[in-house]
PDB file of N, CA and C in Angstrom:
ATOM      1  N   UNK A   1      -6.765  21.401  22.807  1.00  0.00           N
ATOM      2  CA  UNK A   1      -5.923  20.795  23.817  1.00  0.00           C
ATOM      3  C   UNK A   1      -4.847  21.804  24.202  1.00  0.00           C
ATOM      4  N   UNK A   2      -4.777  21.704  25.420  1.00  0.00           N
ATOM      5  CA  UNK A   2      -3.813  22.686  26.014  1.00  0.00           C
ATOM      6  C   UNK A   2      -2.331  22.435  25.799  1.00  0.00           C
ATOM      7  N   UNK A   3      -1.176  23.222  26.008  1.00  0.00           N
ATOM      8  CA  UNK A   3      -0.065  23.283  25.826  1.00  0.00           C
ATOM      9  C   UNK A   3       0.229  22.069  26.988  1.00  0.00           C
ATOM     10  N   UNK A   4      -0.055  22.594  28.212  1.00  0.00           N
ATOM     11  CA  UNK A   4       0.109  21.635  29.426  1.00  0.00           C
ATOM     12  C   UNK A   4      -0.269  20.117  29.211  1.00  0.00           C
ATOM     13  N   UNK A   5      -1.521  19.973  28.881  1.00  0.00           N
ATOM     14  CA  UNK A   5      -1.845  18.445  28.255  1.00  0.00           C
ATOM     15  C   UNK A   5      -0.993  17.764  27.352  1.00  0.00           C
ATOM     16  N   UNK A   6      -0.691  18.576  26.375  1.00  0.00           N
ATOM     17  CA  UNK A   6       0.098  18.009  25.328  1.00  0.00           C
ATOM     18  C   UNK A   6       1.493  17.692  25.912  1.00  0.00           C
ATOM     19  N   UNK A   7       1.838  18.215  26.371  1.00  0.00           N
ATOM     20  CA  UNK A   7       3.219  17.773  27.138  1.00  0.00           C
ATOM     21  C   UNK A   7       3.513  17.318  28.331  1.00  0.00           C
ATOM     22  N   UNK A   8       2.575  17.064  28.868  1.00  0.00           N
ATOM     23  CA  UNK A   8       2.001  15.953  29.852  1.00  0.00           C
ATOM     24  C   UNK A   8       1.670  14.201  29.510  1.00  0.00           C
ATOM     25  N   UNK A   9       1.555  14.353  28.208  1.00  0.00           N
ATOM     26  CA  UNK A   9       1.325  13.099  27.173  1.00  0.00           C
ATOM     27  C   UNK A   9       2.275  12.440  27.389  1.00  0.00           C
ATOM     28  N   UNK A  10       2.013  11.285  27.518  1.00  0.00           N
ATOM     29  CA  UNK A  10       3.646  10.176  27.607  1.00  0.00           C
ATOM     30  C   UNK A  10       3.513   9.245  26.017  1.00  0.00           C
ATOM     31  N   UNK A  11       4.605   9.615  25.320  1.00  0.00           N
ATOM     32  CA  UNK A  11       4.795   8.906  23.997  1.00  0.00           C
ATOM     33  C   UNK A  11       4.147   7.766  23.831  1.00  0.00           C
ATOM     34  N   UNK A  12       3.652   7.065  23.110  1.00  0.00           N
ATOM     35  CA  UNK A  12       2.668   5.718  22.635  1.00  0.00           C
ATOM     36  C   UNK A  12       4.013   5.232  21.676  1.00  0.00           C
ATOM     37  N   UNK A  13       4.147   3.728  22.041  1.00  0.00           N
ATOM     38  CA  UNK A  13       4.935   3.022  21.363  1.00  0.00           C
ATOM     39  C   UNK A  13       3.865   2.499  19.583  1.00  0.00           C
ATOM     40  N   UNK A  14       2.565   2.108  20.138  1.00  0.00           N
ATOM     41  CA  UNK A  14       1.797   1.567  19.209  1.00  0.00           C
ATOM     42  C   UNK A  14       1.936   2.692  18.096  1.00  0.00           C
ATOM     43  N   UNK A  15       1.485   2.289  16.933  1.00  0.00           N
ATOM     44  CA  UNK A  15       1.509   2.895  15.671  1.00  0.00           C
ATOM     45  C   UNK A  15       0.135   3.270  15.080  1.00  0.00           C
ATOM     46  N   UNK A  16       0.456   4.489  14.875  1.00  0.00           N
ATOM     47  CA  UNK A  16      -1.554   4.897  14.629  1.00  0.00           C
ATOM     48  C   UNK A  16      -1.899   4.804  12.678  1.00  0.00           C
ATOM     49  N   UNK A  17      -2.575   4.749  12.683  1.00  0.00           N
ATOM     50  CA  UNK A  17      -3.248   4.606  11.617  1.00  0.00           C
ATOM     51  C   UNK A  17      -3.689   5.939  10.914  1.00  0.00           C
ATOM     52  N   UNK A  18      -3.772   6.621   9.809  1.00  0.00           N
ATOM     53  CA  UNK A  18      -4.458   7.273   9.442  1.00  0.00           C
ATOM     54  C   UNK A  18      -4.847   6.664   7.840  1.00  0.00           C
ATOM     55  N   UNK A  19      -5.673   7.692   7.291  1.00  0.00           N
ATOM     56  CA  UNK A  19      -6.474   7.028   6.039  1.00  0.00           C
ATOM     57  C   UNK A  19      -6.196   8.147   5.216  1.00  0.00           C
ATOM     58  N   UNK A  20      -6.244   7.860   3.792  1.00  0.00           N
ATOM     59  CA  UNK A  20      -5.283   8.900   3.185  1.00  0.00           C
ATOM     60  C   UNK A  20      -6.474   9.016   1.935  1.00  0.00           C
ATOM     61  N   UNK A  21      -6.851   9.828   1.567  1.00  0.00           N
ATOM     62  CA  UNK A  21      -8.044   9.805   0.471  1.00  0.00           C
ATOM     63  C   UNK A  21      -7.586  10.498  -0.378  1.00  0.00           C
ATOM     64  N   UNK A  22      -7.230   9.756  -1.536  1.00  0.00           N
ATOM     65  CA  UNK A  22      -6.533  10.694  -2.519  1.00  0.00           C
ATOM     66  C   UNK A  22      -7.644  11.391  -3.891  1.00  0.00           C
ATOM     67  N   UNK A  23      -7.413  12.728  -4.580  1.00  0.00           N
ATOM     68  CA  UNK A  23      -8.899  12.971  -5.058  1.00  0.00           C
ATOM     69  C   UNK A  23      -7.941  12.795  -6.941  1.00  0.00           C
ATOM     70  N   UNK A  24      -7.214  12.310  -6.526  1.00  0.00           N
ATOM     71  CA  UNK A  24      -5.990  12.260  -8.079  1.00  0.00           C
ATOM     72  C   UNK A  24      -5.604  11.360  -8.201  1.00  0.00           C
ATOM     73  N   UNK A  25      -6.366  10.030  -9.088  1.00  0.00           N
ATOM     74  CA  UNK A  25      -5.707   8.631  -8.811  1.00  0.00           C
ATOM     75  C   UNK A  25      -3.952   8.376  -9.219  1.00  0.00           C
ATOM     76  N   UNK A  26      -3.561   9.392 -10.204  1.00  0.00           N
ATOM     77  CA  UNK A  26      -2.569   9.534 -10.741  1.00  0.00           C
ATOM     78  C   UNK A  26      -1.079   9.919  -9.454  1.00  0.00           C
ATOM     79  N   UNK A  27      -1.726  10.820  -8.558  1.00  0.00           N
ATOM     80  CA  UNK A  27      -1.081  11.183  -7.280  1.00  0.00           C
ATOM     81  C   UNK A  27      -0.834  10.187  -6.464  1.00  0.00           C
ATOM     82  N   UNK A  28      -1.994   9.175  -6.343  1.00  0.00           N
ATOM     83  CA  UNK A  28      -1.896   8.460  -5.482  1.00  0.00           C
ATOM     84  C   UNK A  28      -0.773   7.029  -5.965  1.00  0.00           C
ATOM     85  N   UNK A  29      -0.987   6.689  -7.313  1.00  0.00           N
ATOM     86  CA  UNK A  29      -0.154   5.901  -7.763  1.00  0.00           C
ATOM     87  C   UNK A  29       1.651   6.132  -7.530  1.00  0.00           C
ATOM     88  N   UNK A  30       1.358   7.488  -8.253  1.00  0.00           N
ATOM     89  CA  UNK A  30       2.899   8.219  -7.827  1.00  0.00           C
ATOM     90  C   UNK A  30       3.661   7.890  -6.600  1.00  0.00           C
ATOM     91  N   UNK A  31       2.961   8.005  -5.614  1.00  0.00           N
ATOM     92  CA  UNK A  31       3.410   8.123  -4.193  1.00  0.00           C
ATOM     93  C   UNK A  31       3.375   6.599  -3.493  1.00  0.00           C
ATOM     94  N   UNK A  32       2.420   5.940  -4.181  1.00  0.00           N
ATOM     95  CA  UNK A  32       2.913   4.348  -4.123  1.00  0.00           C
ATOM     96  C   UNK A  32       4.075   4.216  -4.577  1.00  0.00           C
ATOM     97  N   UNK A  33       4.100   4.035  -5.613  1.00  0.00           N
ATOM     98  CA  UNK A  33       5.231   3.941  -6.284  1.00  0.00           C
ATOM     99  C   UNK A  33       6.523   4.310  -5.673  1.00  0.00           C
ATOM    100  N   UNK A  34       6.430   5.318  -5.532  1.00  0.00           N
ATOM    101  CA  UNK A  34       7.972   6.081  -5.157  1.00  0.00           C
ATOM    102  C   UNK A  34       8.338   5.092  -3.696  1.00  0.00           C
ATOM    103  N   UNK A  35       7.264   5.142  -2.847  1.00  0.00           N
ATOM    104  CA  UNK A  35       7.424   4.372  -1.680  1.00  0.00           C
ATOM    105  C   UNK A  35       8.116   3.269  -1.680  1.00  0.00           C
ATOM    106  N   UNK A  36       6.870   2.727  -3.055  1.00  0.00           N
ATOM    107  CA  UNK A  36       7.959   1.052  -3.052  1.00  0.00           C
ATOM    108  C   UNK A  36       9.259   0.876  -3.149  1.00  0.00           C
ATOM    109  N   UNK A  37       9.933   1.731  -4.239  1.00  0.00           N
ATOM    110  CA  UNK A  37      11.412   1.794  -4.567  1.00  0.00           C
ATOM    111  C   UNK A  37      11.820   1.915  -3.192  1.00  0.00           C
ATOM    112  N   UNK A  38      11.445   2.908  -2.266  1.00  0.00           N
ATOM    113  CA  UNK A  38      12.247   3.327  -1.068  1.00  0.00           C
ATOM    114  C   UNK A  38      12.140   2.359  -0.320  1.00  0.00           C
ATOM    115  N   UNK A  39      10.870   1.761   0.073  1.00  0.00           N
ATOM    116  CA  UNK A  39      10.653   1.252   1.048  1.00  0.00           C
ATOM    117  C   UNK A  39      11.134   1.957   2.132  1.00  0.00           C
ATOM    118  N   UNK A  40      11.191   2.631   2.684  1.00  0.00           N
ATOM    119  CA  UNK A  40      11.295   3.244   4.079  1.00  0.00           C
ATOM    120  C   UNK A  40      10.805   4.796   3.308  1.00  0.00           C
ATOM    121  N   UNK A  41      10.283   5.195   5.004  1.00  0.00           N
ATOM    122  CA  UNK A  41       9.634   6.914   4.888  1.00  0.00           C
ATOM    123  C   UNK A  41      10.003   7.208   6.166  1.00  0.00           C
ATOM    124  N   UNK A  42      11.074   8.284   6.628  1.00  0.00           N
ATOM    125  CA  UNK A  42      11.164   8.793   7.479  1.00  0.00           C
ATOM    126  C   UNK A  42      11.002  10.251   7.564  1.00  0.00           C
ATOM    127  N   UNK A  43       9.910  10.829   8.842  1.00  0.00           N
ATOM    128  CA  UNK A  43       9.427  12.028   9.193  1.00  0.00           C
ATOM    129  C   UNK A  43       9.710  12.744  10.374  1.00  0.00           C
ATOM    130  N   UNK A  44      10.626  13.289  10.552  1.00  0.00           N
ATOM    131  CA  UNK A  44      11.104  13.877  11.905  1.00  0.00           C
ATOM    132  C   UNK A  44      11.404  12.122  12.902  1.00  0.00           C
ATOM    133  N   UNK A  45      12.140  11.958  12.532  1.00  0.00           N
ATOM    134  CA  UNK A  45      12.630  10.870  12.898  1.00  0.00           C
ATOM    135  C   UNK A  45      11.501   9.422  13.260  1.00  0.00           C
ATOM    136  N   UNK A  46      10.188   9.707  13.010  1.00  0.00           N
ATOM    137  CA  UNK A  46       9.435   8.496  13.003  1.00  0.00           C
ATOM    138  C   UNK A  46       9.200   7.599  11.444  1.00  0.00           C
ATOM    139  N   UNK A  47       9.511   6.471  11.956  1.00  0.00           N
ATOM    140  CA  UNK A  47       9.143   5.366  10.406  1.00  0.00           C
ATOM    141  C   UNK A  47       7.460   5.826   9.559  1.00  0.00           C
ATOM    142  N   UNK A  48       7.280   5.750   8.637  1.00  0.00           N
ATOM    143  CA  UNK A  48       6.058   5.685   8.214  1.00  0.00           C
ATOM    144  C   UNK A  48       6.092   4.718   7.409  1.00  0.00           C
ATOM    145  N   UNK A  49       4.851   4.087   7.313  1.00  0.00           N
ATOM    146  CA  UNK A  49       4.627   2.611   5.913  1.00  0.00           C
ATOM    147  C   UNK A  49       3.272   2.909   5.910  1.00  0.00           C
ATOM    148  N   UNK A  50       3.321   2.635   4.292  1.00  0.00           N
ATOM    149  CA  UNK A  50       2.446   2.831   3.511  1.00  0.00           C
ATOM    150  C   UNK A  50       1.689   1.588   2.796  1.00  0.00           C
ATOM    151  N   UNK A  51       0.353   1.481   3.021  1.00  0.00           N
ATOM    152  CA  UNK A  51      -0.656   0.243   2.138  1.00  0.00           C
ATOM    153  C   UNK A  51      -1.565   1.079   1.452  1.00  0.00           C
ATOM    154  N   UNK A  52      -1.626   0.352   0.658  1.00  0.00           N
ATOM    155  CA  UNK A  52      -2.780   0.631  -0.219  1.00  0.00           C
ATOM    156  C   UNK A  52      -3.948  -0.231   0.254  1.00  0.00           C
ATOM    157  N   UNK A  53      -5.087   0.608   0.278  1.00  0.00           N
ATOM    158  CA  UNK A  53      -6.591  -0.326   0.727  1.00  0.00           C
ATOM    159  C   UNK A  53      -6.835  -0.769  -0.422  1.00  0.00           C
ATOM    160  N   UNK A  54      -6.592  -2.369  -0.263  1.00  0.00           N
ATOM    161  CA  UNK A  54      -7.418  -3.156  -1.572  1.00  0.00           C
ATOM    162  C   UNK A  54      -9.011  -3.637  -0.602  1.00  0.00           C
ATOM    163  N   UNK A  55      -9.652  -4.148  -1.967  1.00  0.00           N
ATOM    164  CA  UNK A  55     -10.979  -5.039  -1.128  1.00  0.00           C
ATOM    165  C   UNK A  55     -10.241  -6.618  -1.131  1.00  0.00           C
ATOM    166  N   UNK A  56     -10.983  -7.215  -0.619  1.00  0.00           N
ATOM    167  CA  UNK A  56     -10.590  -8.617  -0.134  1.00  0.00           C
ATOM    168  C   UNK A  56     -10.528  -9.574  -2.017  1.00  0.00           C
ATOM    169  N   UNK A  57     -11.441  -9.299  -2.425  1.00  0.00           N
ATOM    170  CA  UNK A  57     -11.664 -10.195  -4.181  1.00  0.00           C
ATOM    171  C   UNK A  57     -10.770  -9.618  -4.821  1.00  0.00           C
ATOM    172  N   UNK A  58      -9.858  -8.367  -4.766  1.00  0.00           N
ATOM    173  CA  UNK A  58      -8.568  -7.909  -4.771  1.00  0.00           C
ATOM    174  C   UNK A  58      -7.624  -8.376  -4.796  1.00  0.00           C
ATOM    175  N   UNK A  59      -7.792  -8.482  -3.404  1.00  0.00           N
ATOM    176  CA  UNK A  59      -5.959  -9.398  -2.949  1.00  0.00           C
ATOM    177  C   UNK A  59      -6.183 -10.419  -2.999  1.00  0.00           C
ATOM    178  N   UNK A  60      -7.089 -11.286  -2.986  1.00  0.00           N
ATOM    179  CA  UNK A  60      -7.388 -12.969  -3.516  1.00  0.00           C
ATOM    180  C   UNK A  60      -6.636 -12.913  -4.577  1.00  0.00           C
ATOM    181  N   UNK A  61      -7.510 -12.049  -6.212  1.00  0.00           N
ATOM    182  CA  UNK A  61      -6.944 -12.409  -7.646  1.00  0.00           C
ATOM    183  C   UNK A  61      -5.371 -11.956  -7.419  1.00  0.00           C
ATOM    184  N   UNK A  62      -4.904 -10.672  -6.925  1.00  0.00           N
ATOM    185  CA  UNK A  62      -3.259 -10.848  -6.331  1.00  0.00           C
ATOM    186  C   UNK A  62      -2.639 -12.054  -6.347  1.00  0.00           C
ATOM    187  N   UNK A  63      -2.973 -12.422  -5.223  1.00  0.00           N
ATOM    188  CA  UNK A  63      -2.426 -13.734  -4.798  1.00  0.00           C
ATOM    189  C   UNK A  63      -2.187 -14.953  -6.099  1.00  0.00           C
ATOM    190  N   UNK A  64      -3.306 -14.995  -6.430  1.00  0.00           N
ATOM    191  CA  UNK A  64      -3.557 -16.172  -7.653  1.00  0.00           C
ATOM    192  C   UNK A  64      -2.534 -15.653  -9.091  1.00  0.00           C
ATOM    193  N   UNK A  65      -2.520 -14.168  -8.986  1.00  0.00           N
ATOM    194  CA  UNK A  65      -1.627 -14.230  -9.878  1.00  0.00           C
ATOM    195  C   UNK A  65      -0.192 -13.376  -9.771  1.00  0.00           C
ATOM    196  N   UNK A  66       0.256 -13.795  -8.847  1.00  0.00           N
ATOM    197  CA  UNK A  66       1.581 -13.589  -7.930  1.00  0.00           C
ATOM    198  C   UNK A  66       2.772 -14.549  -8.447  1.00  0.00           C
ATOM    199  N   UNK A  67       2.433 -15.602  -8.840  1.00  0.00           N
ATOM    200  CA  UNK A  67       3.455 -16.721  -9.276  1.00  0.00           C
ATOM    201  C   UNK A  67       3.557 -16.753 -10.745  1.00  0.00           C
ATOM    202  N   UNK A  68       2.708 -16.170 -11.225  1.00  0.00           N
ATOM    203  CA  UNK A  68       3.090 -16.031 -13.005  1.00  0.00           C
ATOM    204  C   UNK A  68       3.409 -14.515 -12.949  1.00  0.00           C
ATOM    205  N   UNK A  69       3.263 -13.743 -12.299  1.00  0.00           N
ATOM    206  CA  UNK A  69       3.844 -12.085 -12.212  1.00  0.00           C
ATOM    207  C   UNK A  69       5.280 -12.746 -11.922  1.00  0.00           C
ATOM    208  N   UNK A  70       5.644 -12.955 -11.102  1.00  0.00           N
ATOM    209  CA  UNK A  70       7.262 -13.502 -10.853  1.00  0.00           C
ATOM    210  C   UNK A  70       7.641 -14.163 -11.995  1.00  0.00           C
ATOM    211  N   UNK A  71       7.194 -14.994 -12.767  1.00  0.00           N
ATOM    212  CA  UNK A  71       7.460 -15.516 -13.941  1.00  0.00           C
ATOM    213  C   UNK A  71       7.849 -15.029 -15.135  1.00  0.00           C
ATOM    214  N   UNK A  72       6.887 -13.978 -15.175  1.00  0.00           N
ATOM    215  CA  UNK A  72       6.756 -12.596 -16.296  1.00  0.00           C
ATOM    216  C   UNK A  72       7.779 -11.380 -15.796  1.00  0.00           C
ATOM    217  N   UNK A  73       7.583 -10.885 -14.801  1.00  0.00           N
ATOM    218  CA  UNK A  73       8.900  -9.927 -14.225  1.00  0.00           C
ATOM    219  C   UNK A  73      10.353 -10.072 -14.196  1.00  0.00           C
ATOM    220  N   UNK A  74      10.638 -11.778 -14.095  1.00  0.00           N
ATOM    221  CA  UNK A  74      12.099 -12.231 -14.527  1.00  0.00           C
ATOM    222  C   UNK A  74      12.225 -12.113 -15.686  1.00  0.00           C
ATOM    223  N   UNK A  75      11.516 -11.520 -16.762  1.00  0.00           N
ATOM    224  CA  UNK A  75      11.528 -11.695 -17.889  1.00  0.00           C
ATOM    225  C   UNK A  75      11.471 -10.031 -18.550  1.00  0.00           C
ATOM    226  N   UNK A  76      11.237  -8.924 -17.375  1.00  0.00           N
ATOM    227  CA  UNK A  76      10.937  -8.078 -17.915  1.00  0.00           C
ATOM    228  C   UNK A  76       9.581  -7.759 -18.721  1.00  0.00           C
ATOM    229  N   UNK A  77       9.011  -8.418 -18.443  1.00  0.00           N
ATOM    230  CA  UNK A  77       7.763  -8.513 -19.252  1.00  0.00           C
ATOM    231  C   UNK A  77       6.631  -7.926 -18.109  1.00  0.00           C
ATOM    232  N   UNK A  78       5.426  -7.202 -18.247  1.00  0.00           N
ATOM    233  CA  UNK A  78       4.576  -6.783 -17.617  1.00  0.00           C
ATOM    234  C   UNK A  78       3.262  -8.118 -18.225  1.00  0.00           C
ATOM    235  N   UNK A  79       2.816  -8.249 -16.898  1.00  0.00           N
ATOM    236  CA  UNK A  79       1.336  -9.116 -17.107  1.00  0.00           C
ATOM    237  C   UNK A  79       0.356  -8.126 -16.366  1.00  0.00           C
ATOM    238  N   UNK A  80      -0.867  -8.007 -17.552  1.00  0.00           N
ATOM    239  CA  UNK A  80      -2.340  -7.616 -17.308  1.00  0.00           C
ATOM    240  C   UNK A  80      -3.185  -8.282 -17.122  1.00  0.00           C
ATOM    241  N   UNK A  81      -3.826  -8.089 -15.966  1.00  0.00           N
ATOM    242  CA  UNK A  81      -5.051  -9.251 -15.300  1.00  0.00           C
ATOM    243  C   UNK A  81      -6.338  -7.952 -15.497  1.00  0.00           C
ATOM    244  N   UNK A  82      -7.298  -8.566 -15.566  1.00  0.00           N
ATOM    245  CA  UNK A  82      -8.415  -7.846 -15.089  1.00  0.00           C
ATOM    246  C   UNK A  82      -9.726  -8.343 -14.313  1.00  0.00           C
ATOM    247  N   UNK A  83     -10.209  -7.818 -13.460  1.00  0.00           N
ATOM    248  CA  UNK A  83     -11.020  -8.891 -12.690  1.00  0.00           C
ATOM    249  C   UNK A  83     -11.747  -9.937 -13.076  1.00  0.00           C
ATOM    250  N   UNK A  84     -12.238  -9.903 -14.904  1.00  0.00           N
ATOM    251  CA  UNK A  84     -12.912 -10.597 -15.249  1.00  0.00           C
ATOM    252  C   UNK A  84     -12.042 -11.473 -15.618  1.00  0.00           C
ATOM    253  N   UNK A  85     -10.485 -11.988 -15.323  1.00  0.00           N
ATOM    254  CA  UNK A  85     -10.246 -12.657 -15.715  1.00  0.00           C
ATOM    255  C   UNK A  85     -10.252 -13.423 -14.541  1.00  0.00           C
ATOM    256  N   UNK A  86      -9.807 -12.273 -13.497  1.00  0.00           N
ATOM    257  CA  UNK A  86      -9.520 -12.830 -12.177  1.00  0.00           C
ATOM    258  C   UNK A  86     -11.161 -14.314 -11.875  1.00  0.00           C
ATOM    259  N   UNK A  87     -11.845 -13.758 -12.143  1.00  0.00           N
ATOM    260  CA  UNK A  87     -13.202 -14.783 -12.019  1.00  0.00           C
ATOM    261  C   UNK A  87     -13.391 -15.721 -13.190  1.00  0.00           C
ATOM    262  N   UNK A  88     -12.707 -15.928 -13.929  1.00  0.00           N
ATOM    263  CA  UNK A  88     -12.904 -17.126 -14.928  1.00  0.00           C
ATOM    264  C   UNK A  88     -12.192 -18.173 -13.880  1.00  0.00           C
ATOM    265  N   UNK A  89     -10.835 -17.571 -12.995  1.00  0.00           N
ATOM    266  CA  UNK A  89      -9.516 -18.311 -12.467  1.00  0.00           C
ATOM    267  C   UNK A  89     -10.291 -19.006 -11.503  1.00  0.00           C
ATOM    268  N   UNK A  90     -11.136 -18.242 -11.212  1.00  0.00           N
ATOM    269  CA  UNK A  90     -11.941 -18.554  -9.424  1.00  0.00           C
ATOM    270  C   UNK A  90     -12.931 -19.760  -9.968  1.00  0.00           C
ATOM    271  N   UNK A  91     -13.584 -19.337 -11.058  1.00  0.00           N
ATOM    272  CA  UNK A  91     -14.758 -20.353 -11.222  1.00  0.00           C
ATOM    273  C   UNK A  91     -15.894 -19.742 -11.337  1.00  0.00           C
TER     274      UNK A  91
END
């Protein structure tokens, strides 16, 4: 793309998407992480936000165990789920 094109471009309000493939699960946690504390990411003056791609049977067992995580976190306490528990919950 030419110099001329590119600055011929009129700014896009919408927010683009990119996909982030991390090859270091340890990296990728990190940088969650840090995000969350911040909650905000600013890059030459544009916002960035950050998700993590769950699958859908994911964020279901999430959900289901979202109200005893709040339960356990007022407490300082960490709760471990694992999917197979997540599917005893489901049925």
């Amino acid at each position: 793309m030419s110099a001329q094109n590119r600055a011929s471009r009129q700014k896009s309000e919408r927010s683009k998407t990119v996909i982030v493939h991390y090859l270091n699960y340890v990296h990728k946690q990190l940088i969650l992480q840090k995000f969350r504390r911040k909650r905000t990411l600013q890059i030459k003056g544009q916002d960035f936000f950050l998700f993590a791609d769950y699958s859908a049977e994911v964020s279901h067992c999430t959900a289901l165990f979202q109200h005893i995580y709040n339960i356990f976190s007022s407490f300082s306490l960490t709760l471990l789920s694992s999917t197979s528990q997540c599917q005893k919950v489901r049925g």
